[in-house]
PDB file of N, CA and C in Angstrom:
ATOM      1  N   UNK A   1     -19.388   3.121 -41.664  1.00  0.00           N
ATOM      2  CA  UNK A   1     -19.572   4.283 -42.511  1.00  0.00           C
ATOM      3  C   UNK A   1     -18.242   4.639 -43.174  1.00  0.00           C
ATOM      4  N   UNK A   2     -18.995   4.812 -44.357  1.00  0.00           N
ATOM      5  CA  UNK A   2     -16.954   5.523 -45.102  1.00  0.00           C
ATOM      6  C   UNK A   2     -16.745   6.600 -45.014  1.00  0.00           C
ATOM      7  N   UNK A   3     -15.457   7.078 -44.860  1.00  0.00           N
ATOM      8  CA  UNK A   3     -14.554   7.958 -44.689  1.00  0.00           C
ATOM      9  C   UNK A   3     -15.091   8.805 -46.006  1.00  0.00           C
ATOM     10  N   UNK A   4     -14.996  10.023 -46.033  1.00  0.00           N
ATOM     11  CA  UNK A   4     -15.444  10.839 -47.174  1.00  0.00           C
ATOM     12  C   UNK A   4     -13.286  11.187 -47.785  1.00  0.00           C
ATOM     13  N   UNK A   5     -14.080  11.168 -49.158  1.00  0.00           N
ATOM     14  CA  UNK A   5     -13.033  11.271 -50.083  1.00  0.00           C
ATOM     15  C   UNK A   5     -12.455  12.539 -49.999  1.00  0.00           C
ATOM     16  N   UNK A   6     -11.411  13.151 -51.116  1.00  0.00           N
ATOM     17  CA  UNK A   6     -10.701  14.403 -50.909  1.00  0.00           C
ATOM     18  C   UNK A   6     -11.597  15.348 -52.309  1.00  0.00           C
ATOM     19  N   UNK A   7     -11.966  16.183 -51.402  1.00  0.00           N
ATOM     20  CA  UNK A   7     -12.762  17.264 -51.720  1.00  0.00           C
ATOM     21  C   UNK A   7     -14.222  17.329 -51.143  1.00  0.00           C
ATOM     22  N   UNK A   8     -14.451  16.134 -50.360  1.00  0.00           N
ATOM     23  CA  UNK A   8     -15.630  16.280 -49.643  1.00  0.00           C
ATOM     24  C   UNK A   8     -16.074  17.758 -48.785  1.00  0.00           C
ATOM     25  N   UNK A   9     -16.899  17.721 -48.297  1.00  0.00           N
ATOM     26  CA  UNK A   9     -17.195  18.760 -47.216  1.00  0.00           C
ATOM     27  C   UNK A   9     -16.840  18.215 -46.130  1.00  0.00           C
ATOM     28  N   UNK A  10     -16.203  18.829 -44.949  1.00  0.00           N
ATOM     29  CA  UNK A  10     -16.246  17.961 -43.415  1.00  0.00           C
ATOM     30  C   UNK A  10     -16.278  19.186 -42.724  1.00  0.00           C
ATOM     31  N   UNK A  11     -16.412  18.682 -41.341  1.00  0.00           N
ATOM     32  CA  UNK A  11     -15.924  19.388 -40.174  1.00  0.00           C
ATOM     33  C   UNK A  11     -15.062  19.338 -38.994  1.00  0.00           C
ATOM     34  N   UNK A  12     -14.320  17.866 -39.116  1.00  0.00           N
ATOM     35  CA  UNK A  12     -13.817  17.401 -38.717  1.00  0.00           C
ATOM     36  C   UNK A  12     -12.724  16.485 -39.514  1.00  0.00           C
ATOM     37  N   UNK A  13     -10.991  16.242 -38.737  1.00  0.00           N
ATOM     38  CA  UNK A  13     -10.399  15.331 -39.617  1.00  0.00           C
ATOM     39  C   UNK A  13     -10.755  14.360 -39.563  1.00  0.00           C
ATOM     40  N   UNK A  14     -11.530  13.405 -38.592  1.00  0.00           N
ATOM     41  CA  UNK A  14     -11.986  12.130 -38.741  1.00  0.00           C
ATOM     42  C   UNK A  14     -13.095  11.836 -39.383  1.00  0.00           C
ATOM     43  N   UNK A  15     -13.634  13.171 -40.282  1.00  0.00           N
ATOM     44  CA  UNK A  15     -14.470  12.827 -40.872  1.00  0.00           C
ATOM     45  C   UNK A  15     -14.008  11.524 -42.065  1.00  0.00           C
ATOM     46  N   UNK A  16     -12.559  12.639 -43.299  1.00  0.00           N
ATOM     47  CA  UNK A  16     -11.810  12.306 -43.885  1.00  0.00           C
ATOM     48  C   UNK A  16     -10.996  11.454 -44.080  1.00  0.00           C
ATOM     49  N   UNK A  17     -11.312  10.525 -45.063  1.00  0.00           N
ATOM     50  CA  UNK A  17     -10.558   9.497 -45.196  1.00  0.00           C
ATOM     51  C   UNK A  17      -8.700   9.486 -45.544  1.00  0.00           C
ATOM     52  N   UNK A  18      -8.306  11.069 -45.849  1.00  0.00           N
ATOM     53  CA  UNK A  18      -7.050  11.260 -45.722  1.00  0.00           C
ATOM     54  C   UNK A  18      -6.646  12.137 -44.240  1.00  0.00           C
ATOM     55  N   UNK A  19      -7.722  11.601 -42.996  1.00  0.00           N
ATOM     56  CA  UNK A  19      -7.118  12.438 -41.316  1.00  0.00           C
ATOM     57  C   UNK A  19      -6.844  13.497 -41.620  1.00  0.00           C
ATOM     58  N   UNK A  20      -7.362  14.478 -42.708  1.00  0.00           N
ATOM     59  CA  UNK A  20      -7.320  15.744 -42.612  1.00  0.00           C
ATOM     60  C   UNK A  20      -8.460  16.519 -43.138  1.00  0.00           C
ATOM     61  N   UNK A  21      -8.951  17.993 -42.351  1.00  0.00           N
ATOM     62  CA  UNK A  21     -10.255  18.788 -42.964  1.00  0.00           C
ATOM     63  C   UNK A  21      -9.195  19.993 -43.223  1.00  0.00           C
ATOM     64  N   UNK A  22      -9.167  20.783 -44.185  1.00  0.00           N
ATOM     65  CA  UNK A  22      -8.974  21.874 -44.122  1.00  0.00           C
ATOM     66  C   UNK A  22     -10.045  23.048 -44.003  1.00  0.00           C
ATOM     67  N   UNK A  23      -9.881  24.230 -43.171  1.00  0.00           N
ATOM     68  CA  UNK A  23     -11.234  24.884 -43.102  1.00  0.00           C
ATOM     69  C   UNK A  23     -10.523  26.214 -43.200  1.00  0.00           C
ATOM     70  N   UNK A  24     -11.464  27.312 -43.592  1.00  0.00           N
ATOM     71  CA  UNK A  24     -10.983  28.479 -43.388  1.00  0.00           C
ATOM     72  C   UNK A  24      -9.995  29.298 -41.973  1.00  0.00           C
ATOM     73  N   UNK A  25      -9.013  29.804 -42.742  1.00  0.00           N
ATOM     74  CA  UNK A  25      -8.106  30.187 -41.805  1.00  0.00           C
ATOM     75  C   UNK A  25      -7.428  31.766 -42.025  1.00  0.00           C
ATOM     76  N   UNK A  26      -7.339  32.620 -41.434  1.00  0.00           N
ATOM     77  CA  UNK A  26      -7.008  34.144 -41.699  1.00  0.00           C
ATOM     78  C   UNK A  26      -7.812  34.644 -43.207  1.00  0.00           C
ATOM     79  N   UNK A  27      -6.886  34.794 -44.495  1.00  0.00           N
ATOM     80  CA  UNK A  27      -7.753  35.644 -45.628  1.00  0.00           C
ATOM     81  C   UNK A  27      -8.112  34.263 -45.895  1.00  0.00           C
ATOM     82  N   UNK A  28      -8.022  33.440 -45.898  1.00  0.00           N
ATOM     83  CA  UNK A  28      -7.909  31.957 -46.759  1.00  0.00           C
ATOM     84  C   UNK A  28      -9.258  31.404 -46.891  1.00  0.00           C
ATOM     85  N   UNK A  29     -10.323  31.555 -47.989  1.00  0.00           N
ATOM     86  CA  UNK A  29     -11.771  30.525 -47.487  1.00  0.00           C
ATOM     87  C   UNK A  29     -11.917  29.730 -48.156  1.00  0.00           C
ATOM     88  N   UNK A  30     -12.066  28.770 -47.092  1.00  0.00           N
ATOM     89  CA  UNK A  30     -12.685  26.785 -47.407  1.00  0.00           C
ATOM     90  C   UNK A  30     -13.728  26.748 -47.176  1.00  0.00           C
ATOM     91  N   UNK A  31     -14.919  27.032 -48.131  1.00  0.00           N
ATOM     92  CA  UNK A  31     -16.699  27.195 -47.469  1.00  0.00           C
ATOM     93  C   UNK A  31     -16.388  25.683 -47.465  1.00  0.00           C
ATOM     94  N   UNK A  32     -17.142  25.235 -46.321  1.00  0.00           N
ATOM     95  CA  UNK A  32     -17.763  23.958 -45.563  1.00  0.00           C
ATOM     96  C   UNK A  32     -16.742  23.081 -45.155  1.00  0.00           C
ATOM     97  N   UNK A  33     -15.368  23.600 -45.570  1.00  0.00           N
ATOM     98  CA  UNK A  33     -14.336  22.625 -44.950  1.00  0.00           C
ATOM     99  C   UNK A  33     -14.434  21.507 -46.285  1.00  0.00           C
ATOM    100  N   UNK A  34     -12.953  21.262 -46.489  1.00  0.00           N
ATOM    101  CA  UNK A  34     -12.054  20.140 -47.606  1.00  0.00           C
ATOM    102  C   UNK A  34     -11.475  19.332 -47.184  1.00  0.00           C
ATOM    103  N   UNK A  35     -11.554  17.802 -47.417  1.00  0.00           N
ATOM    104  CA  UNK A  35     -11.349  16.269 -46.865  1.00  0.00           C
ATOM    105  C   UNK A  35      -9.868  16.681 -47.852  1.00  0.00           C
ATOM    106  N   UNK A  36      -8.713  16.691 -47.614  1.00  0.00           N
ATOM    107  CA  UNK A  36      -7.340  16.920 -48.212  1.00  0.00           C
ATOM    108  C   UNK A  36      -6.153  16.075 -47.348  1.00  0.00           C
ATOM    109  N   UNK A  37      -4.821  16.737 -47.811  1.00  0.00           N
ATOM    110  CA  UNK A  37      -3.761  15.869 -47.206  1.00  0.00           C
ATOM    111  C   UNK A  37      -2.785  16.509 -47.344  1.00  0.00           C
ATOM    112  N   UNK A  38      -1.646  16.969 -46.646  1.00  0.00           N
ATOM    113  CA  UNK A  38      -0.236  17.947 -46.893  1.00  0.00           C
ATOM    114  C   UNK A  38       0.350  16.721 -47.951  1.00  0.00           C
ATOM    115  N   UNK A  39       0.629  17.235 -48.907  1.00  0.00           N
ATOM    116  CA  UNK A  39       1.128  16.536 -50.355  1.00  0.00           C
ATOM    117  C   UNK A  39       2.918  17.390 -50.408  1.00  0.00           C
ATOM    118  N   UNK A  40       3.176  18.003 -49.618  1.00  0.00           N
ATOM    119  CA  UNK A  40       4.159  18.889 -49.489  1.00  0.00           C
ATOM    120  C   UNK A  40       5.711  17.550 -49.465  1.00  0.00           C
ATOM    121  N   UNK A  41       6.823  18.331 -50.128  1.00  0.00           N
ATOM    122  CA  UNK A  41       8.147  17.332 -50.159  1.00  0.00           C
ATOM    123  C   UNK A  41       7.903  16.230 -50.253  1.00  0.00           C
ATOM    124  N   UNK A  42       8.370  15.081 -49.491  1.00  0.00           N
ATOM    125  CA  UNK A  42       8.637  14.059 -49.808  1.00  0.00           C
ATOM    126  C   UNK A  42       6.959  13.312 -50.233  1.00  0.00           C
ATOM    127  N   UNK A  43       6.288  14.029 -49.595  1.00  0.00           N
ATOM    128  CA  UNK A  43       4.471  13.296 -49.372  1.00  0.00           C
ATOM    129  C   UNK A  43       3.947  13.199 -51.114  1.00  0.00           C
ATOM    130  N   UNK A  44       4.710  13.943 -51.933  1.00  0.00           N
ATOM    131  CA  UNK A  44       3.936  14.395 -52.922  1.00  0.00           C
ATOM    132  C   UNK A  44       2.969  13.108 -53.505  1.00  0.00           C
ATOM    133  N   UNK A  45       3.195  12.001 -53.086  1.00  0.00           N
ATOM    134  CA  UNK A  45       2.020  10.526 -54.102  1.00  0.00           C
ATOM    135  C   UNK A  45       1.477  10.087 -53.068  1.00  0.00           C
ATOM    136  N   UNK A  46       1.374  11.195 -51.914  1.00  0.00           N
ATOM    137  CA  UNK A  46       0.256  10.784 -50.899  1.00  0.00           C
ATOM    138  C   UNK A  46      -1.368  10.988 -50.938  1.00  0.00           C
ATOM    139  N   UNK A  47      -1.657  11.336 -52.454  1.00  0.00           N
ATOM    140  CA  UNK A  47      -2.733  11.747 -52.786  1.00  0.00           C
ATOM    141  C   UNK A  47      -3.652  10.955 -53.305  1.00  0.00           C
ATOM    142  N   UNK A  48      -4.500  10.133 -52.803  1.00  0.00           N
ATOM    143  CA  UNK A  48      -5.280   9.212 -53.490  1.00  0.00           C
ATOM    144  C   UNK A  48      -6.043   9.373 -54.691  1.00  0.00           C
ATOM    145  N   UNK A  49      -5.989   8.216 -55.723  1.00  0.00           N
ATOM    146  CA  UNK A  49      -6.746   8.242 -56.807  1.00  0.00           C
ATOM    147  C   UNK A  49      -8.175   9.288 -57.203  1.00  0.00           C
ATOM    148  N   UNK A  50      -8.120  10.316 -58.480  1.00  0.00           N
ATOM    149  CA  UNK A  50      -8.897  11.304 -58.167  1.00  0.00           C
ATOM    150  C   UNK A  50      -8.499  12.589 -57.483  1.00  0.00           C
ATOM    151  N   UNK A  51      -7.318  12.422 -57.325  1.00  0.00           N
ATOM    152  CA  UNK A  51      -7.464  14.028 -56.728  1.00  0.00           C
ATOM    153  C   UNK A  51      -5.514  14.135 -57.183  1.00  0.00           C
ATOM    154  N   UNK A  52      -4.833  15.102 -56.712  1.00  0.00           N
ATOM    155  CA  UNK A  52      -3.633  15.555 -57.471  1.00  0.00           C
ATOM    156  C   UNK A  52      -3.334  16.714 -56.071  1.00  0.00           C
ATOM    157  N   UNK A  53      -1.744  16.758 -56.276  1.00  0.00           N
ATOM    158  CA  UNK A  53      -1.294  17.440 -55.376  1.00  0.00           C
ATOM    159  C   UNK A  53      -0.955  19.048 -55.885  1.00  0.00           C
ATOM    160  N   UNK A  54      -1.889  19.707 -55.408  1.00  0.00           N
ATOM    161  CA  UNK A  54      -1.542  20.995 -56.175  1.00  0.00           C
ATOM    162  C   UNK A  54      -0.985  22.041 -55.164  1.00  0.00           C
ATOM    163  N   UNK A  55      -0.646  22.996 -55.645  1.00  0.00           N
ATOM    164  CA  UNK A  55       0.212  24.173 -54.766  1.00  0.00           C
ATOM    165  C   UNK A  55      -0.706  24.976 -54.710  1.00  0.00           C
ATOM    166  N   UNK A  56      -1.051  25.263 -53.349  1.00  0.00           N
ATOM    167  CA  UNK A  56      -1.751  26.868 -52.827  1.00  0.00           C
ATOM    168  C   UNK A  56      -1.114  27.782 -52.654  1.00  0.00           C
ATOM    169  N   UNK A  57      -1.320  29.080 -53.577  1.00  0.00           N
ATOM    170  CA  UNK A  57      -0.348  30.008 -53.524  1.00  0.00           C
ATOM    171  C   UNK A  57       0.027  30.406 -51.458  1.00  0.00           C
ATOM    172  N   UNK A  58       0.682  30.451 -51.126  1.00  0.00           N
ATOM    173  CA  UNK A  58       0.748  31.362 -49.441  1.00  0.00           C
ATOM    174  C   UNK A  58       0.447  29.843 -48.227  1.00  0.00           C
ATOM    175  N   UNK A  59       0.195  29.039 -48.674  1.00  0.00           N
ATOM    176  CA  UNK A  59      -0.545  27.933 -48.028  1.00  0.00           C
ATOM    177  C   UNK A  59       0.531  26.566 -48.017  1.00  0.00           C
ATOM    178  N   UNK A  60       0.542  25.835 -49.045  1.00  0.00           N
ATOM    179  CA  UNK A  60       1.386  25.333 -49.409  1.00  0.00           C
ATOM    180  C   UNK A  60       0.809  24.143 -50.299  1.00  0.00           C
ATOM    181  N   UNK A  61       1.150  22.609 -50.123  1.00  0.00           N
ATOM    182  CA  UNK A  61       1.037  21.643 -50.687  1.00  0.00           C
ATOM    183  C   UNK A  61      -0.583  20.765 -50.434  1.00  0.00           C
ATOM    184  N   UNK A  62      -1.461  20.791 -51.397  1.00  0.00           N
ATOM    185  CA  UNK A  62      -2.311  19.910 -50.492  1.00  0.00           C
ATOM    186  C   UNK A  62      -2.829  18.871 -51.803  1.00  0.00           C
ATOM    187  N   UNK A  63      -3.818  18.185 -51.191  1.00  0.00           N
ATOM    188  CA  UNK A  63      -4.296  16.547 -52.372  1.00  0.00           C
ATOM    189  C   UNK A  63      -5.810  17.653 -52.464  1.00  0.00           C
ATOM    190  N   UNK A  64      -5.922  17.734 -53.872  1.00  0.00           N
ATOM    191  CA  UNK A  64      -7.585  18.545 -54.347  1.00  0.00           C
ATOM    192  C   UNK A  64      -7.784  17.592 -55.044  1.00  0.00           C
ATOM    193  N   UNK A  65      -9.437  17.595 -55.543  1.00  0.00           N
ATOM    194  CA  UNK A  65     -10.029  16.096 -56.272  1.00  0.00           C
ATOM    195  C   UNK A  65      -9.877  16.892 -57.947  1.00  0.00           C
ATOM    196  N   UNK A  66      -9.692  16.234 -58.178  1.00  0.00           N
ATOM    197  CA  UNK A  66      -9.676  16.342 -59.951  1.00  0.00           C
ATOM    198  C   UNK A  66     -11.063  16.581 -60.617  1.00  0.00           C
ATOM    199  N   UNK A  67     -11.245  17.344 -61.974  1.00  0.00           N
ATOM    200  CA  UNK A  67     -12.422  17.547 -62.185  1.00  0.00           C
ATOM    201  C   UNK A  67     -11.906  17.826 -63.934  1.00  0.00           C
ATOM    202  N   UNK A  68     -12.942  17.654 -64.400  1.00  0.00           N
ATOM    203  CA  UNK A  68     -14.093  16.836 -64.460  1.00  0.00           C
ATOM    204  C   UNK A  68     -13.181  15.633 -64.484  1.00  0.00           C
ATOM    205  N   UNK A  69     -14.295  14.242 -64.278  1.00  0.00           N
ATOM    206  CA  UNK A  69     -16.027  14.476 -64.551  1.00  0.00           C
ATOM    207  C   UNK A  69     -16.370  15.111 -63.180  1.00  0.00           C
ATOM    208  N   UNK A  70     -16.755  14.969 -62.121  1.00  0.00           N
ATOM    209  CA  UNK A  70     -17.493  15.241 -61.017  1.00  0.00           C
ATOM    210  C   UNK A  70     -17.455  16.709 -60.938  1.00  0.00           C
ATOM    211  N   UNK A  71     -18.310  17.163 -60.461  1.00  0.00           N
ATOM    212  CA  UNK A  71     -18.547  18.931 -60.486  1.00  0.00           C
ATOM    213  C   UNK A  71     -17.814  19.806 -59.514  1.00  0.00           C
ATOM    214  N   UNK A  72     -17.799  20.551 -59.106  1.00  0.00           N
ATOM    215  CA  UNK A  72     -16.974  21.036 -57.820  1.00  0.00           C
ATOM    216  C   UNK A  72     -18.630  22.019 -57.202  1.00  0.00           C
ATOM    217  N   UNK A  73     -18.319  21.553 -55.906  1.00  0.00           N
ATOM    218  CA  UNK A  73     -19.283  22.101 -54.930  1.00  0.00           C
ATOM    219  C   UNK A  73     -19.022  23.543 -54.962  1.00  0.00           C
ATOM    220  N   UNK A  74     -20.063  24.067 -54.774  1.00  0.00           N
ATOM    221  CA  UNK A  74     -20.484  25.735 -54.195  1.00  0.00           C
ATOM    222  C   UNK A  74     -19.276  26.041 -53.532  1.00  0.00           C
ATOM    223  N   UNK A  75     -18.817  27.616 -54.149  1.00  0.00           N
ATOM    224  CA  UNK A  75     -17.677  28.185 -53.579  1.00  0.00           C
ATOM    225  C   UNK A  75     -16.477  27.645 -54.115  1.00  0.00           C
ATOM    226  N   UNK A  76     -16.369  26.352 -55.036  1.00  0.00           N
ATOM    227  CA  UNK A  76     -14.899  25.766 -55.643  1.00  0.00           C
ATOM    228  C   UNK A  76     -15.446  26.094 -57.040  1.00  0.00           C
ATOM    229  N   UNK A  77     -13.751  26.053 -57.792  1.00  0.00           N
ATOM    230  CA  UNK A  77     -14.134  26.273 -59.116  1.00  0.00           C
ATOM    231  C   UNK A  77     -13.082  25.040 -60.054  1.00  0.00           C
ATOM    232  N   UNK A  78     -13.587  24.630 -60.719  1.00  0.00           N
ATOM    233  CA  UNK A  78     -12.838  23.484 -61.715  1.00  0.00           C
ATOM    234  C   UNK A  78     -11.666  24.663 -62.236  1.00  0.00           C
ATOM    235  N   UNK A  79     -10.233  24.588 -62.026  1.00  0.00           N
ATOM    236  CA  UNK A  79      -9.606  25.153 -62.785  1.00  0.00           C
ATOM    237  C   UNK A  79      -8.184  24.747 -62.837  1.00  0.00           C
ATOM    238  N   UNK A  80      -7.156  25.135 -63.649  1.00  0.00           N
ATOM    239  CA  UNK A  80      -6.003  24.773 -64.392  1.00  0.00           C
ATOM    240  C   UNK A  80      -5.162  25.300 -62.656  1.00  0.00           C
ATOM    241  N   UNK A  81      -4.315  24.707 -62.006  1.00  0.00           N
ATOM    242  CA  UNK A  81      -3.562  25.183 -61.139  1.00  0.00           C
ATOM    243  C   UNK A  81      -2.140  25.029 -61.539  1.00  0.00           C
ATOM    244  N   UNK A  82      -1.971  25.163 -62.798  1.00  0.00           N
ATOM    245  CA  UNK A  82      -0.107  25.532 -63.270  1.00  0.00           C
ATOM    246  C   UNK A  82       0.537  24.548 -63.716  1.00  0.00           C
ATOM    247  N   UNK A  83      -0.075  23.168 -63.507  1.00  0.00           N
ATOM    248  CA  UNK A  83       0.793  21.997 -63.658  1.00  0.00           C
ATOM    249  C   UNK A  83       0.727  21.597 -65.424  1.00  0.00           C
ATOM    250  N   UNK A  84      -0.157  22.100 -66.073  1.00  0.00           N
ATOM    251  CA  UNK A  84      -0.308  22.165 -67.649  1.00  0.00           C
ATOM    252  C   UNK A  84      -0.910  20.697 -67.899  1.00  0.00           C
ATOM    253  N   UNK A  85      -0.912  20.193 -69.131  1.00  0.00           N
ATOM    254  CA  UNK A  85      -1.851  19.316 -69.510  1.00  0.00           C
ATOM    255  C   UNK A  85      -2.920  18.989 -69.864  1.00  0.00           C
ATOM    256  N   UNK A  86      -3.155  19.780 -69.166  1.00  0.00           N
ATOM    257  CA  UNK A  86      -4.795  20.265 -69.221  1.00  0.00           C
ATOM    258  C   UNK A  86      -5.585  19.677 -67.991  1.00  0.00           C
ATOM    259  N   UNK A  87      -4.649  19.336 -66.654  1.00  0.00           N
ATOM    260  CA  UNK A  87      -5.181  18.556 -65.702  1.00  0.00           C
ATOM    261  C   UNK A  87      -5.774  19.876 -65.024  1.00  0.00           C
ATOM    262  N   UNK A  88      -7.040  19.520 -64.240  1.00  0.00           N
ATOM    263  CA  UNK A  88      -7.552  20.719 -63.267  1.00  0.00           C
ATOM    264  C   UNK A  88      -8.291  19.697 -62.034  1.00  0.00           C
ATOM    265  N   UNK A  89      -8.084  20.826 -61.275  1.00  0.00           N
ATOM    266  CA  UNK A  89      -8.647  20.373 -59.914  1.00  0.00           C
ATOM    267  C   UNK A  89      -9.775  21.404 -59.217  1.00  0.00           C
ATOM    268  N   UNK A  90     -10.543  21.061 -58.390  1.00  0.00           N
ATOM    269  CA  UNK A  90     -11.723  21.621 -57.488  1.00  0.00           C
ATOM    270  C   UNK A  90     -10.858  22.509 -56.620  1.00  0.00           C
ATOM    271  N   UNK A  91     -10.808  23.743 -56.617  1.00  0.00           N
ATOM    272  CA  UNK A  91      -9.978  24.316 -55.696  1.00  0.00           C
ATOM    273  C   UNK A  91     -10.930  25.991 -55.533  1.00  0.00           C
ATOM    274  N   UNK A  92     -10.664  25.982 -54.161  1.00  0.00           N
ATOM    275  CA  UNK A  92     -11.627  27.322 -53.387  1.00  0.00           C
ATOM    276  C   UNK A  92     -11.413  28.302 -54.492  1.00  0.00           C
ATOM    277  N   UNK A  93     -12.427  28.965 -54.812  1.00  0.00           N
ATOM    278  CA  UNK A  93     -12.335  30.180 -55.604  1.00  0.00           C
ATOM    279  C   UNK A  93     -11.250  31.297 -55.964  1.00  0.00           C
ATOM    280  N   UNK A  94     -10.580  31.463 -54.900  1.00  0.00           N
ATOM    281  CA  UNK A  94      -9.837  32.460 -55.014  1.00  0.00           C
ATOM    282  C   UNK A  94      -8.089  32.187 -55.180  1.00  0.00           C
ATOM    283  N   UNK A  95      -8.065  30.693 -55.527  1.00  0.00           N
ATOM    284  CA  UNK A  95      -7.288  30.223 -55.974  1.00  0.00           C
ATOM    285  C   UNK A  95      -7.409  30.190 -57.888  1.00  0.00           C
ATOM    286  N   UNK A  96      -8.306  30.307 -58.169  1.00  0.00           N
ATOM    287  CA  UNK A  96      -8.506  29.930 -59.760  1.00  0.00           C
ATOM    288  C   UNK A  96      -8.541  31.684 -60.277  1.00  0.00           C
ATOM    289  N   UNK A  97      -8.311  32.607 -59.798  1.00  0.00           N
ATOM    290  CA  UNK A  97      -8.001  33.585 -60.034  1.00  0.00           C
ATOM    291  C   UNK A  97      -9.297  34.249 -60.514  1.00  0.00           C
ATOM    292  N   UNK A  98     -10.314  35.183 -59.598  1.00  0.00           N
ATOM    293  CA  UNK A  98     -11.290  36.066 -60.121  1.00  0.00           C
ATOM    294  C   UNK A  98     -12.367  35.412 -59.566  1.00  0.00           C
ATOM    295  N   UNK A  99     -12.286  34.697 -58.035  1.00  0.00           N
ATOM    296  CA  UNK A  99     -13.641  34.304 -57.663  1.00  0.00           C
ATOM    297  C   UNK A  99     -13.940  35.030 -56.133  1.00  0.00           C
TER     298      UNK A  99
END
């Protein structure tokens, strides 16, 4: 069985094909849990094809899947996270400011 990609749903890190789930933690919500990766300092091109290392405001460094084309699941929103270009990533709501 394959490893689910970064932005999957999991519940576990072995779900994830990057050994990491992120899930909700204090104000912070990850509905269903995110297949991700600490992209933080030196890690930053530890992010596999499709997804981009973006900054969580309070949180820190993580790998989110890129969008479009693919949609972002319930509770994420396709949006611009600062890096310009016009690149955007699937990232929990309340990161894209007004969800």
């Amino acid at each position: 069985m394959a490893l689910a990609a970064v932005g999957a749903p999991c519940m576990s890190d072995n779900q994830c094909g990057t050994g990491f789930c992120g899930h909700s933690w204090g104000l912070i919500s990850i509905p269903g849990g995110y297949c991700t990766a600490d992209c933080s300092g030196t890690k930053k091109d530890i992010c596999p094809s499709g997804s981009t290392c973006e900054l969580l405001d309070n949180v820190g460094n993580f790998c989110l899947s890129t969008c479009p084309p693919d949609p972002c699941r319930s509770g994420y929103k396709c949006c611009d996270m600062g890096k310009g270009g016009g690149a955007k990533s699937c990232a929990p709501n309340q990161f894209c400011g007004g969800g």
